[in-house]
N, C-alpha and C. Protein backbone atom coordinates (compact mmCIF):
# COMPACT_ATOMS: atom_id res chain seq x y z
N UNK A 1 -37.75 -40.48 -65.17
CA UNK A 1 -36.53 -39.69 -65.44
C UNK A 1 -35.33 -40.54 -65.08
N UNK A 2 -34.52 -40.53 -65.99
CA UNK A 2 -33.00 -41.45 -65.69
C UNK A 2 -32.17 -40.74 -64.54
N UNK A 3 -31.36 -41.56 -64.35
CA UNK A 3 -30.50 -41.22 -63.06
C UNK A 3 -29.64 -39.87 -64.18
N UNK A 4 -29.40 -40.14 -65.49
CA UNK A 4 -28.67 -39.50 -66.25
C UNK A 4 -29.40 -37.77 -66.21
N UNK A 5 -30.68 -37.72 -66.42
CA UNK A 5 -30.83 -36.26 -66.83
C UNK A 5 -31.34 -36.07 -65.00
N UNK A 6 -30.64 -36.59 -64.16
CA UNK A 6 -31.20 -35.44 -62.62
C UNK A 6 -30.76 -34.78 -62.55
N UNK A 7 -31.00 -33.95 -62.36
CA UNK A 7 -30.45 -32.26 -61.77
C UNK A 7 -29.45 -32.63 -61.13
N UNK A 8 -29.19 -33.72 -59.97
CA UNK A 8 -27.98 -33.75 -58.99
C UNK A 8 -27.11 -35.24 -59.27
N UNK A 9 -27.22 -36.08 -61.21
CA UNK A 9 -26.74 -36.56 -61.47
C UNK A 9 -25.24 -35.97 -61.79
N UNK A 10 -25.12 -34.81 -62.05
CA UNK A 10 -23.69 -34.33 -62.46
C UNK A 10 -23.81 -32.90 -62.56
N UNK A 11 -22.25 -32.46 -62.24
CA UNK A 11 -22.78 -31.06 -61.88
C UNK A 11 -22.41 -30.86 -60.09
N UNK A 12 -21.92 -29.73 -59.83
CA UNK A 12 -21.28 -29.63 -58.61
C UNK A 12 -22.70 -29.35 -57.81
N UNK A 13 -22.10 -29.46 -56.40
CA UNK A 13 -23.86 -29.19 -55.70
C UNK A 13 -24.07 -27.78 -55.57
N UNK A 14 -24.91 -27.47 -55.50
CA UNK A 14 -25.03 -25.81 -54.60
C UNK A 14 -24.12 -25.67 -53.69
N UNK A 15 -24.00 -24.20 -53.54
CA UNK A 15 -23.04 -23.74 -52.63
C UNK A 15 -24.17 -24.13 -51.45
N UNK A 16 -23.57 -24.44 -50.10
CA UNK A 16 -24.56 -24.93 -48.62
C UNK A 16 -24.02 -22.94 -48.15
N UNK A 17 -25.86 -23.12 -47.42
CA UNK A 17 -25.73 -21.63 -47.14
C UNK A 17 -24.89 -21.71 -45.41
N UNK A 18 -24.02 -20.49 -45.01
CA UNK A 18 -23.37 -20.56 -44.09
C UNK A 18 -24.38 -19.70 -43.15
N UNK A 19 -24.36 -20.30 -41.61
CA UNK A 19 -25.16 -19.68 -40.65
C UNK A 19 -24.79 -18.19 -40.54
N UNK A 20 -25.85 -17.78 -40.25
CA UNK A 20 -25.52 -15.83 -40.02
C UNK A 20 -24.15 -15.67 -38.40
N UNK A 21 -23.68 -15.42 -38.57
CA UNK A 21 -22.92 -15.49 -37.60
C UNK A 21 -23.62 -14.11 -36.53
N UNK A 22 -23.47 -14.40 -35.22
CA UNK A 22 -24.22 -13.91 -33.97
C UNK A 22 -24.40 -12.43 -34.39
N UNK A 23 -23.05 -11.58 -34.53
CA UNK A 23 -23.27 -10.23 -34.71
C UNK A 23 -24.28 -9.90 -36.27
N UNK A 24 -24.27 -10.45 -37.01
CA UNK A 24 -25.28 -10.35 -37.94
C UNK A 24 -26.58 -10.82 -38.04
N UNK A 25 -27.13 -11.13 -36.89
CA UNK A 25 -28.52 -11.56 -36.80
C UNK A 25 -29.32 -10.74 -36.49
N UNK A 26 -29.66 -10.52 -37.26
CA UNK A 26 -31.02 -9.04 -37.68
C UNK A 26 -32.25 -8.98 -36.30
N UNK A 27 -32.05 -10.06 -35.66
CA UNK A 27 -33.06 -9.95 -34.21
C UNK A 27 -32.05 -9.48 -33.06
N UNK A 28 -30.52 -9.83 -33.08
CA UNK A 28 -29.80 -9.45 -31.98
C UNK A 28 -29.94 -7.68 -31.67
N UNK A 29 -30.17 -7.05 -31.06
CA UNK A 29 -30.29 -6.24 -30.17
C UNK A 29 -28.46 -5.27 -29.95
N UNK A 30 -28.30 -4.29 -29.51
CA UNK A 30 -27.58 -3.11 -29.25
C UNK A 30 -27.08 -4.17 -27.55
N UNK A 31 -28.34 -3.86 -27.08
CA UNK A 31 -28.15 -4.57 -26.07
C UNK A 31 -27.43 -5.53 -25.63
N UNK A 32 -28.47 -6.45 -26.39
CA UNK A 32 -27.48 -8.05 -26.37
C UNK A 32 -26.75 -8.19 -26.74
N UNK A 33 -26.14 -7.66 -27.74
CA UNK A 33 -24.14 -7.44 -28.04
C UNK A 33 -23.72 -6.69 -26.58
N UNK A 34 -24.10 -5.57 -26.36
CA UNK A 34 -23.69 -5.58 -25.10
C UNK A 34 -23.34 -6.65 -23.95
N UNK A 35 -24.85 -6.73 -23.78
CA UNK A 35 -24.32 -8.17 -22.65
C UNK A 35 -23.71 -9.31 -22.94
N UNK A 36 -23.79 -10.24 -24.24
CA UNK A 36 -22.89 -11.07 -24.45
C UNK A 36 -21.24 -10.31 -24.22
N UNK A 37 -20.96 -9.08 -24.78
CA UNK A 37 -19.53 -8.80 -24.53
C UNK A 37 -19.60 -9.14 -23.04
N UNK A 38 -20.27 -7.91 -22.52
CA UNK A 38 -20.15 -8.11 -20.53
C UNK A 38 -19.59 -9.35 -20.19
N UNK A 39 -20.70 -10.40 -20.67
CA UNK A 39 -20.48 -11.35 -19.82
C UNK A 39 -19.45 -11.89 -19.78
N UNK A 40 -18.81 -11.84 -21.38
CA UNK A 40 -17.31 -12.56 -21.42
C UNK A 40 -16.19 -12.09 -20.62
N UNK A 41 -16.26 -10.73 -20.56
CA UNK A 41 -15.51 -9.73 -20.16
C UNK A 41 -15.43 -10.03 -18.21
N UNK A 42 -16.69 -10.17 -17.90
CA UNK A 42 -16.77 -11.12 -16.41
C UNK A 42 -16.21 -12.35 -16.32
N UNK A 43 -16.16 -12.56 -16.91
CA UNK A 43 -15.98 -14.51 -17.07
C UNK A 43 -14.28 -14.37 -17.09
N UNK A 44 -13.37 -13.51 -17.92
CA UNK A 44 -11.88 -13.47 -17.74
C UNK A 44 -11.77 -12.76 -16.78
N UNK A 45 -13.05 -12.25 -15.83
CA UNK A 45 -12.54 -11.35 -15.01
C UNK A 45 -12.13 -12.65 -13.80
N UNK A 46 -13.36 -13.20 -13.88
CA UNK A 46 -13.35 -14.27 -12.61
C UNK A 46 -12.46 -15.29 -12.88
N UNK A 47 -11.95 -15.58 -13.91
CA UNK A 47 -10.98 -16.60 -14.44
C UNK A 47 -9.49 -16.27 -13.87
N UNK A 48 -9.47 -14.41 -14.22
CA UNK A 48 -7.91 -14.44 -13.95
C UNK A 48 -7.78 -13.55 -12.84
N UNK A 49 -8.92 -12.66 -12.43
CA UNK A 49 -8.47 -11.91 -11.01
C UNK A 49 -8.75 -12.70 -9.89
N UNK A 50 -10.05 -13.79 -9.98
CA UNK A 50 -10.32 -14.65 -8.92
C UNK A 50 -8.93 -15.13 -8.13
N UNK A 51 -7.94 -16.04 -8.78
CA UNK A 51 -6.95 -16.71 -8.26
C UNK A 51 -5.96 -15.55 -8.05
N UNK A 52 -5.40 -14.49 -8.63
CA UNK A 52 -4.79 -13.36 -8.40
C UNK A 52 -4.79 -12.69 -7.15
N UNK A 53 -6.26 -12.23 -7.01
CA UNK A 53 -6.67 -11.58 -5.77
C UNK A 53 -6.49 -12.70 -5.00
N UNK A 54 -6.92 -14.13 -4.71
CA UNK A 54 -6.58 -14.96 -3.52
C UNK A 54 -5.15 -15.07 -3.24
N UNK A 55 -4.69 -15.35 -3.84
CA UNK A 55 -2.92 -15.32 -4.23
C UNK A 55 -2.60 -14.29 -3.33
N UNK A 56 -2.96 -13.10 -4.14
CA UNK A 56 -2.18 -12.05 -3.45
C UNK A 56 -2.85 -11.66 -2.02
N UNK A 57 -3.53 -11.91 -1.85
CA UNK A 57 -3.82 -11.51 -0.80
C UNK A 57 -3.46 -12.49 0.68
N UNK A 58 -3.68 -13.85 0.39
CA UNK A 58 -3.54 -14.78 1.12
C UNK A 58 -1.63 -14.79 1.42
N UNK A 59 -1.51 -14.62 0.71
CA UNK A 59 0.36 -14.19 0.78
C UNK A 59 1.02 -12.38 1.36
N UNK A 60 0.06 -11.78 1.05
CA UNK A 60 0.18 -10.69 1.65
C UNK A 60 -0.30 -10.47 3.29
N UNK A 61 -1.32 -11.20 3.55
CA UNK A 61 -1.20 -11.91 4.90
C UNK A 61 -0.97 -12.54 5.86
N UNK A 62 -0.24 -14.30 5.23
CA UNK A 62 0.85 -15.01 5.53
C UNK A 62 2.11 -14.04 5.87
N UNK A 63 2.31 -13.33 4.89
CA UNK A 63 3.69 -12.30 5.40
C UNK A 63 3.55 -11.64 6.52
N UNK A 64 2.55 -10.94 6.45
CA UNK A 64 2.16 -10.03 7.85
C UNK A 64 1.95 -10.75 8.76
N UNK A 65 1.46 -12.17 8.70
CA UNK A 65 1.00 -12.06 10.30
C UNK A 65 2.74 -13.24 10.40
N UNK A 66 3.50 -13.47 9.77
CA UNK A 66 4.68 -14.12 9.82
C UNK A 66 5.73 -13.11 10.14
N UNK A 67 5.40 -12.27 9.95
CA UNK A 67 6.25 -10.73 11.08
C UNK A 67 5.54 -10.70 12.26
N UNK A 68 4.53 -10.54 12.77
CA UNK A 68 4.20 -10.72 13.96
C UNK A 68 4.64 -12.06 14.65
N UNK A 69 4.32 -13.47 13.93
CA UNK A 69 5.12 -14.08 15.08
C UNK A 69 6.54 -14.27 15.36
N UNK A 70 7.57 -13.59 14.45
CA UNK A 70 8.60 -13.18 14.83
C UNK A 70 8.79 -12.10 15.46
N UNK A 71 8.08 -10.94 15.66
CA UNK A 71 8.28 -9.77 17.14
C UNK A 71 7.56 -10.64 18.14
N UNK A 72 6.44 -11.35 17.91
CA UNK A 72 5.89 -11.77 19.51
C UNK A 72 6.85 -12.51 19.96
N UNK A 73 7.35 -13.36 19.41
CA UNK A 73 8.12 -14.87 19.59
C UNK A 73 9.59 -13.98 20.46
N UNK A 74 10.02 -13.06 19.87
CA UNK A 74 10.87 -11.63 20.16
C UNK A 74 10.64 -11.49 21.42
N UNK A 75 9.44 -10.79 21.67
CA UNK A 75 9.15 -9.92 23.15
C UNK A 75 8.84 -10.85 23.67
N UNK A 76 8.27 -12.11 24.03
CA UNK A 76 7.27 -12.76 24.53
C UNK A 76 8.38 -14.10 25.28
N UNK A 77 7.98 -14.34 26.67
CA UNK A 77 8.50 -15.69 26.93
C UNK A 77 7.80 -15.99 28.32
N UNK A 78 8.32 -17.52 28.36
CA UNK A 78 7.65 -18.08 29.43
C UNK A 78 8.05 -17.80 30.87
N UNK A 79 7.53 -17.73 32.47
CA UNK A 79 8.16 -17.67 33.31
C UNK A 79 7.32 -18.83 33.87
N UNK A 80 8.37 -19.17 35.89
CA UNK A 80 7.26 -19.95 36.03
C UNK A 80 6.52 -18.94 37.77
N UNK A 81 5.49 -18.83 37.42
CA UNK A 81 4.92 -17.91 38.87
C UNK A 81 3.95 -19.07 39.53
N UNK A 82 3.70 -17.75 40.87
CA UNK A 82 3.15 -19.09 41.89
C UNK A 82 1.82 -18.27 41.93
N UNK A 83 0.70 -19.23 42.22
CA UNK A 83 -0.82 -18.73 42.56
C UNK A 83 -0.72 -17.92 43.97
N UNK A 84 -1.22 -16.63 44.06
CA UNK A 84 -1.23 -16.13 45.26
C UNK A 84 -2.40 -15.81 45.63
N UNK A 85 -3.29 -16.32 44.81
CA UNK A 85 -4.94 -15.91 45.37
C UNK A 85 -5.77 -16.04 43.49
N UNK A 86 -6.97 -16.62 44.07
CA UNK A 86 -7.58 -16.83 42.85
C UNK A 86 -9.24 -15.91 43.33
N UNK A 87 -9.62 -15.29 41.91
CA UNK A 87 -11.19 -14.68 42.23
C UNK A 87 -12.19 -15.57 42.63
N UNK A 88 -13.22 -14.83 43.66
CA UNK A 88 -14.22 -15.74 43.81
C UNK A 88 -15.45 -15.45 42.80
N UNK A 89 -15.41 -16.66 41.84
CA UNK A 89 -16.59 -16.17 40.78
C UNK A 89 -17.91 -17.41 40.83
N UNK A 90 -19.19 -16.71 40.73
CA UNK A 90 -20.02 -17.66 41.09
C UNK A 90 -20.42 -18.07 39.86
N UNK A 91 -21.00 -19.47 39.81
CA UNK A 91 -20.76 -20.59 38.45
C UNK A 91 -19.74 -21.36 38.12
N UNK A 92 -19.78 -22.32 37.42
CA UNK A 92 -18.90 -23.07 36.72
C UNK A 92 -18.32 -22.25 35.58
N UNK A 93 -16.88 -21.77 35.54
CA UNK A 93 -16.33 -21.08 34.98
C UNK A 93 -15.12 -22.45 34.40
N UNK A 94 -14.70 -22.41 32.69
CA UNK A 94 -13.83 -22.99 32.24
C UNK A 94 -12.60 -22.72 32.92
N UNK A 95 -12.06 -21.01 33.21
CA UNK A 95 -10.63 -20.54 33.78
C UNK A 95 -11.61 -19.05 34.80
N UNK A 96 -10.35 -18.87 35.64
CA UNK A 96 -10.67 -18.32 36.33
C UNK A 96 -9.57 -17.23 36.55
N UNK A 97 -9.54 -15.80 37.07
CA UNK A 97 -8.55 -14.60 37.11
C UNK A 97 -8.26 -15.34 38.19
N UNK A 98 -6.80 -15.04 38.17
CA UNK A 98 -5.63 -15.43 39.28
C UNK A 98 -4.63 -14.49 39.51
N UNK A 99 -3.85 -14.30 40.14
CA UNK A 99 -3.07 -13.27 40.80
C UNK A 99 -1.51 -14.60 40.95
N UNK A 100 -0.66 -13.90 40.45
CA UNK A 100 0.44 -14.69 40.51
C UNK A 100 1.57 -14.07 40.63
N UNK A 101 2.56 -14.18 40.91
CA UNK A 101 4.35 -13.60 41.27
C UNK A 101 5.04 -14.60 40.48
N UNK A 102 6.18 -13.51 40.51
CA UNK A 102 7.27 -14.68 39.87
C UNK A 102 8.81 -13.49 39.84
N UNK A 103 9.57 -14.09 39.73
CA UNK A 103 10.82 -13.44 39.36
C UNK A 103 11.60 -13.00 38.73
N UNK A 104 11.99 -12.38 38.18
CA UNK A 104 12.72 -12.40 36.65
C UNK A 104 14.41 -12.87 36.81
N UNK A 105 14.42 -12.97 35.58
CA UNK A 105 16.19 -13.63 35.99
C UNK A 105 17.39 -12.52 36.60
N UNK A 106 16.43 -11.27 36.38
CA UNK A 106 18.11 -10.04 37.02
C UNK A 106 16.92 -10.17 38.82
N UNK A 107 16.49 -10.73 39.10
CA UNK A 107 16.07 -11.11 40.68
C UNK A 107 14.64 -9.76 40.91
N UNK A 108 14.21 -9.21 40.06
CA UNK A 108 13.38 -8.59 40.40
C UNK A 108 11.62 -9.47 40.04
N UNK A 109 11.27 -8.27 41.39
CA UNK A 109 10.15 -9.52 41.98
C UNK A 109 9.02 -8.77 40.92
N UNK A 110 7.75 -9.71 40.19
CA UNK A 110 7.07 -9.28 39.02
C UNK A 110 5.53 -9.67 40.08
N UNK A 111 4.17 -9.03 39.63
CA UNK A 111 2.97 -10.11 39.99
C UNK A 111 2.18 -9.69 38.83
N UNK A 112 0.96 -10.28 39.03
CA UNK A 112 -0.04 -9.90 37.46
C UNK A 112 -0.80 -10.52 37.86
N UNK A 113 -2.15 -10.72 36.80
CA UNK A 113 -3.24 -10.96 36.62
C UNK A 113 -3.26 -12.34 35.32
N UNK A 114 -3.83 -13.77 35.49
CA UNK A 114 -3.83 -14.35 34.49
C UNK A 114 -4.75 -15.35 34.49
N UNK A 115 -5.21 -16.63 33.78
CA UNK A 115 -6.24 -16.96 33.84
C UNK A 115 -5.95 -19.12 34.11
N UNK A 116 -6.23 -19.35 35.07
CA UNK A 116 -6.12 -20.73 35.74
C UNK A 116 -7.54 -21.28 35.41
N UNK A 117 -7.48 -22.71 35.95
CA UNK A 117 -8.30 -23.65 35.67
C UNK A 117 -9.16 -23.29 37.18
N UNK A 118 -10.70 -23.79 37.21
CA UNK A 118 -11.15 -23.12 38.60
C UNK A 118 -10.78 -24.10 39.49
N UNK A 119 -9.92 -25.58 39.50
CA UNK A 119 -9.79 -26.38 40.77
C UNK A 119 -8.16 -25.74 40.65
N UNK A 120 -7.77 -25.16 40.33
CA UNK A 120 -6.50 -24.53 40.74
C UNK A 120 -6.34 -23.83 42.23
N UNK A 121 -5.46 -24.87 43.08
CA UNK A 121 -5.39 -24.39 44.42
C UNK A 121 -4.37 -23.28 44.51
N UNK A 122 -4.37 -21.88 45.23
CA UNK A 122 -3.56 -21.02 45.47
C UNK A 122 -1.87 -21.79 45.85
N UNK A 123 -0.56 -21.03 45.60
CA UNK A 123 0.51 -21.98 45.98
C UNK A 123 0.99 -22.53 44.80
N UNK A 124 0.32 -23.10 43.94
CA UNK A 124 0.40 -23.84 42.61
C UNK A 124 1.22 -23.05 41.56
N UNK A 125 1.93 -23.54 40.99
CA UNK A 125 3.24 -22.71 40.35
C UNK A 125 2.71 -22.84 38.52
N UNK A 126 2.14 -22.04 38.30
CA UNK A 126 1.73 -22.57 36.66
C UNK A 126 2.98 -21.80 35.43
N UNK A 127 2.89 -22.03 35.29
CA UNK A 127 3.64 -21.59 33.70
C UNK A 127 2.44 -20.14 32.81
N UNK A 128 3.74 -18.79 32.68
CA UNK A 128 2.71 -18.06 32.48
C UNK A 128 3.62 -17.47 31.03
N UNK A 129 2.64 -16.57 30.12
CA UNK A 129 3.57 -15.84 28.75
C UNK A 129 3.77 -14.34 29.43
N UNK A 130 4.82 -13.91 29.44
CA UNK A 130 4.72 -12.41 30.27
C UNK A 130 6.08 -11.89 28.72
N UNK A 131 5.72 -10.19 28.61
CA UNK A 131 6.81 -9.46 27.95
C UNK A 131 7.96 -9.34 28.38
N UNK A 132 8.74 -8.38 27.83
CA UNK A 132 9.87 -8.12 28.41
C UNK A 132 10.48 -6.89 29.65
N UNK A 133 9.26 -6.44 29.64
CA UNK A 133 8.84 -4.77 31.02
C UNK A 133 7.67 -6.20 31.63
N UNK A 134 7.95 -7.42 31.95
CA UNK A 134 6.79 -7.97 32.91
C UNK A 134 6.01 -7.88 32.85
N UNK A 135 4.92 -8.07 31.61
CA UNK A 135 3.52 -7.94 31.70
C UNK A 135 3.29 -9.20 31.62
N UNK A 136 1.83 -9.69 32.06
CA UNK A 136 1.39 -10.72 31.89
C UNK A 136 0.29 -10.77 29.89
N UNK A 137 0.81 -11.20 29.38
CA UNK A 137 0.27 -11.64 28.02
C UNK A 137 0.00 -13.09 27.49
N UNK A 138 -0.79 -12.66 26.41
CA UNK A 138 -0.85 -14.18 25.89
C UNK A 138 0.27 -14.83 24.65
N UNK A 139 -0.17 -16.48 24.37
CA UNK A 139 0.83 -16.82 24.26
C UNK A 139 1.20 -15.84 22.63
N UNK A 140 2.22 -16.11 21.87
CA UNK A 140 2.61 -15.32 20.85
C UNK A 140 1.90 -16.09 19.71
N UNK A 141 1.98 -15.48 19.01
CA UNK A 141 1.13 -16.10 17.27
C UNK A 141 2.45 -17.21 16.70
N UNK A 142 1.20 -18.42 16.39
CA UNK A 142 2.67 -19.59 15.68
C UNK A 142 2.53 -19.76 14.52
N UNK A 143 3.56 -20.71 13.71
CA UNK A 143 3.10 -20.68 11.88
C UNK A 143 2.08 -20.97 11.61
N UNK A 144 1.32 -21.79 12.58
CA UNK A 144 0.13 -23.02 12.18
C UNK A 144 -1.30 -21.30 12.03
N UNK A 145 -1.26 -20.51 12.67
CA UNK A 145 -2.17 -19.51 12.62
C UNK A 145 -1.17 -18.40 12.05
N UNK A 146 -0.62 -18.31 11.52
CA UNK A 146 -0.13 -17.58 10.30
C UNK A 146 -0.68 -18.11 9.44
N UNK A 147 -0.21 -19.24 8.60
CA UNK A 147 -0.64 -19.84 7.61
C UNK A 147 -2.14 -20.20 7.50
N UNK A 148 -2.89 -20.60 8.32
CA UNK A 148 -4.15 -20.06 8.84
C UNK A 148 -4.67 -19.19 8.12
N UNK A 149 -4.23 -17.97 8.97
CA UNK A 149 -4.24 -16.43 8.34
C UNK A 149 -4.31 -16.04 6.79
N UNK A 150 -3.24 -16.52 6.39
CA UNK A 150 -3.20 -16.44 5.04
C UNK A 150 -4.36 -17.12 4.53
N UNK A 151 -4.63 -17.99 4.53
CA UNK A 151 -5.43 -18.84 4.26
C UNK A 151 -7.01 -18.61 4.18
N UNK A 152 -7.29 -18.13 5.33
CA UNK A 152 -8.76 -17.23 5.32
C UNK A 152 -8.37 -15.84 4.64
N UNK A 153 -7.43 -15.39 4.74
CA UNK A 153 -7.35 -14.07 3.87
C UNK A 153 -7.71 -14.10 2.10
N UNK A 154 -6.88 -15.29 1.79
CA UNK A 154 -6.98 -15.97 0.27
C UNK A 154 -8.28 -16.17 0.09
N UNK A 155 -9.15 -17.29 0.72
CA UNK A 155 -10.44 -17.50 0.46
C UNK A 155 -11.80 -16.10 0.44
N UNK A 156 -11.55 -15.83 1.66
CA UNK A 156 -12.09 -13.98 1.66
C UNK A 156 -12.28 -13.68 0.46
N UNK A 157 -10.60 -13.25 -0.30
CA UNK A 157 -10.28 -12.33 -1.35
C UNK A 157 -11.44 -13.28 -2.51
N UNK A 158 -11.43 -14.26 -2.79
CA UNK A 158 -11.86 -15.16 -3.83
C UNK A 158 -13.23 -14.85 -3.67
N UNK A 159 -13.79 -14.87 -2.86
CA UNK A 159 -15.29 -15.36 -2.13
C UNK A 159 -15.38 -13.74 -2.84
N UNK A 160 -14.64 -12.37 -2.70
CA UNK A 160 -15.07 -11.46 -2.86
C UNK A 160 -15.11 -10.89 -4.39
N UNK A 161 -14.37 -11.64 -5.15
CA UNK A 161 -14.24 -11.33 -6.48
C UNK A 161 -15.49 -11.82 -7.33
N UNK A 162 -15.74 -13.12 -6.38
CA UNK A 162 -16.92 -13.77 -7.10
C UNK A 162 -18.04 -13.45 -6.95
N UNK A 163 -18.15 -12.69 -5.48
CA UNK A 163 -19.34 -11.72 -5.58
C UNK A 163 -19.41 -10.79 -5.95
N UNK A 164 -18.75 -10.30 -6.28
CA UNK A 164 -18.71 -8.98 -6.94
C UNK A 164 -19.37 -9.04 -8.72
N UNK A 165 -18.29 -10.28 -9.53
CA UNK A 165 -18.58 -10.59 -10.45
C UNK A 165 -20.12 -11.20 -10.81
N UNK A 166 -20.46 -11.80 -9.99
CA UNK A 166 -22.08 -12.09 -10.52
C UNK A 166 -23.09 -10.81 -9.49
N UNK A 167 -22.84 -10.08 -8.66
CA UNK A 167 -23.88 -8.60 -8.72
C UNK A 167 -23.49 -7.88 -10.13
N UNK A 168 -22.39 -7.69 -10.34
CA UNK A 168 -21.95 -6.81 -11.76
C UNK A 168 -23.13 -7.89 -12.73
N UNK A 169 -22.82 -9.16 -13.50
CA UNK A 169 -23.79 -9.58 -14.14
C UNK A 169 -25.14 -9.15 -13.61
N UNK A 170 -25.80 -9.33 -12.09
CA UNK A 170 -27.07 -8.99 -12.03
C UNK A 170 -27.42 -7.91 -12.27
N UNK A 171 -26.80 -6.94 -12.06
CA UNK A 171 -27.19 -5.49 -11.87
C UNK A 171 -27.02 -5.09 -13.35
N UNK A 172 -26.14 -5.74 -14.15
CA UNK A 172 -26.05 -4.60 -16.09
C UNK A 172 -27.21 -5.87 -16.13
N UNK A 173 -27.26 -7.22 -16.09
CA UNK A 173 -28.70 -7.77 -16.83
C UNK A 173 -30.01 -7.00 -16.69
N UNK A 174 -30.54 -6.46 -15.05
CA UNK A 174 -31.15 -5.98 -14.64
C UNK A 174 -31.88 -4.36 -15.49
N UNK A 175 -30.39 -3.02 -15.58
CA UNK A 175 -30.43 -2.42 -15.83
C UNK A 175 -30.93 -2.52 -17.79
N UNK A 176 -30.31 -3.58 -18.54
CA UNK A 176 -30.45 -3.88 -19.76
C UNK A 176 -32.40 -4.23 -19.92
N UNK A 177 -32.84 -5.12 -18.76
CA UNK A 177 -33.97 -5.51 -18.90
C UNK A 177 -34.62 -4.74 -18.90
N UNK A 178 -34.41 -3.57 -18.04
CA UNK A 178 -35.61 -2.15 -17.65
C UNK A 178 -35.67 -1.53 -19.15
N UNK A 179 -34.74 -1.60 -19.48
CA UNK A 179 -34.20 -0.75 -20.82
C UNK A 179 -35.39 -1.18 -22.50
N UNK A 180 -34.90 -2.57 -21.87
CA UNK A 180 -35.54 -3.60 -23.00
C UNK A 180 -36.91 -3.32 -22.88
N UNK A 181 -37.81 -3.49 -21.55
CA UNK A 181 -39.04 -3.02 -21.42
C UNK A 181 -39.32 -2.13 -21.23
N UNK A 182 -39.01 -0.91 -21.35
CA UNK A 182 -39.53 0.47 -21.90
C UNK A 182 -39.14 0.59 -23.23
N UNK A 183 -38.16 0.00 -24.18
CA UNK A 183 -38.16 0.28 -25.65
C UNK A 183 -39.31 -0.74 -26.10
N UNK A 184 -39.86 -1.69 -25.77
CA UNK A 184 -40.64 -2.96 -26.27
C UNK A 184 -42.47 -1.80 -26.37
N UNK A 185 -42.19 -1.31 -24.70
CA UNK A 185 -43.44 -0.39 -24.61
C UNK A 185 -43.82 0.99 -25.63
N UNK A 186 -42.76 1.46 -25.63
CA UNK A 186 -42.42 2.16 -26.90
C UNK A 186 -43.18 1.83 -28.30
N UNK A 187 -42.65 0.75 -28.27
CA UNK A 187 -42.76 0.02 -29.82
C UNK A 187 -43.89 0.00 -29.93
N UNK A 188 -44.33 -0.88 -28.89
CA UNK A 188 -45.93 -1.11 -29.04
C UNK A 188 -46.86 0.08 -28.84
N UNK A 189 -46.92 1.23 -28.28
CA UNK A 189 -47.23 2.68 -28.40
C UNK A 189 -48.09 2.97 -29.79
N UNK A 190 -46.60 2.34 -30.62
CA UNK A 190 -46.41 2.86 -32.12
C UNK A 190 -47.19 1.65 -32.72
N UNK A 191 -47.53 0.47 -32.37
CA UNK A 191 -47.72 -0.29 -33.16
C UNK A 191 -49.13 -0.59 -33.27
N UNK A 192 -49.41 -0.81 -31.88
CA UNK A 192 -50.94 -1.00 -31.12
C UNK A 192 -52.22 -0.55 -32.13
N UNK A 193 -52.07 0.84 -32.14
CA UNK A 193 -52.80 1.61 -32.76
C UNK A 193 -53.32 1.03 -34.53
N UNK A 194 -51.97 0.55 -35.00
CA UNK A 194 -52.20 -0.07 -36.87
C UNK A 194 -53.22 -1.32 -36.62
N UNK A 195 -52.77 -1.91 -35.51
CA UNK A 195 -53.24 -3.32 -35.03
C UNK A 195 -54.80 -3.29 -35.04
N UNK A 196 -55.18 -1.86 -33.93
CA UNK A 196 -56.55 -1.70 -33.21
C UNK A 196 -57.35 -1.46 -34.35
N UNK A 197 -56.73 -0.73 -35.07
CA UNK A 197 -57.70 -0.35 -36.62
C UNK A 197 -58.25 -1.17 -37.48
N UNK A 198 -57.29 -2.30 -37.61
CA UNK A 198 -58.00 -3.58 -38.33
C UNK A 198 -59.01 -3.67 -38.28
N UNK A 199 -59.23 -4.16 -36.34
CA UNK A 199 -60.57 -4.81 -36.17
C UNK A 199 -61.62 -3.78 -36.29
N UNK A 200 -61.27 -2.88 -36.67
CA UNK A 200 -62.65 -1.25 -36.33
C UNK A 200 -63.35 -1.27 -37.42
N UNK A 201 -62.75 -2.45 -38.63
CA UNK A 201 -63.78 -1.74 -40.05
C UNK A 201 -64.54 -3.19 -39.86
């Protein structure tokens, strides 16, 4: 046969057949349109609430605890008191309860309870954080544990979106699968039986 009379010597080609596109594939399932949506629908979830929720939250905590160290920083200051007796505690202890005095600047005399090193000799004048009614407290919250703060708050929030988002995938895959294998059992119910008959004649 000449190159002249081939079928694909002249003459446009066949139309090329186009793939069934996903939603028209006669095996896809109720289901599995389902879960393919789900999953996408998770996937912008974790895309755009993931960083959202850290965001907001890690900044909604930075703020808060950045008001606290402006009231502590507020109420809170240093004096300097003297050791007037330290507890007797048995063991090697890092700090130890101490009993200390000190003065305030309008001349009234203050004492309290606070926590020294254990070779701290009584007499010894340490540097203590006390309020503004003379209590003995600790020191006030600084930016470095604000920002901190925020910071584990942000990660938290993230850590929680993302778990959330893949139990949601486990639990509809899960629920879809139970589904899938009781309609499959079903089927076969119905089918078994045409099958079993074959072999009977």
């Amino acid at each position: 046969m000449s190159a002249r009379n081939s079928p694909h010597a002249s003459g446009p080609f066949p139309p090329r057949q186009e793939h069934a596109s996903k939603g028209a594939n006669p095996l896809r399932r109720t289901s599995d349109r389902f879960q393919s949506w789900f999953h996408g629908f998770l996937m912008l979830v974790l895309v755009l609430g993931l960083p959202v929720a850290a965001l907001g939250a890690g900044l909604t905590a930075h703020e808060s605890s950045m008001r606290t160290v402006q009231t502590q920083s507020a109420e809170r200051h240093q004096v300097d008191a003297r050791v007037t007796s330290i507890a007797e505690e048995v063991g090697e202890t890092v700090k130890r309860q101490a009993r200390v005095r000190w003065t305030d600047d309008d001349g009234t005399a203050r004492a309290g309870t606070t926590l020294v090193k254990p070779d701290t000799p009584e007499g010894t004048t340490v540097r203590v954080w006390v309020t503004n009614d003379g209590t003995v407290t600790s020191p006030p919250m600084t930016k470095n544990q604000a920002a901190t703060t925020g910071w584990f708050a942000g990660g938290a929030a993230a850590i929680g979106v993302a778990a959330g988002v893949f139990a949601a995938r486990a639990g509809v895959r899960h629920a879809l699968d139970r589904r899938r294998y009781a309609q499959w059992d079903a089927e076969w119910n119905q089918v078994e039986p045409l099958w079993a008959s074959r072999f009977r004649r």
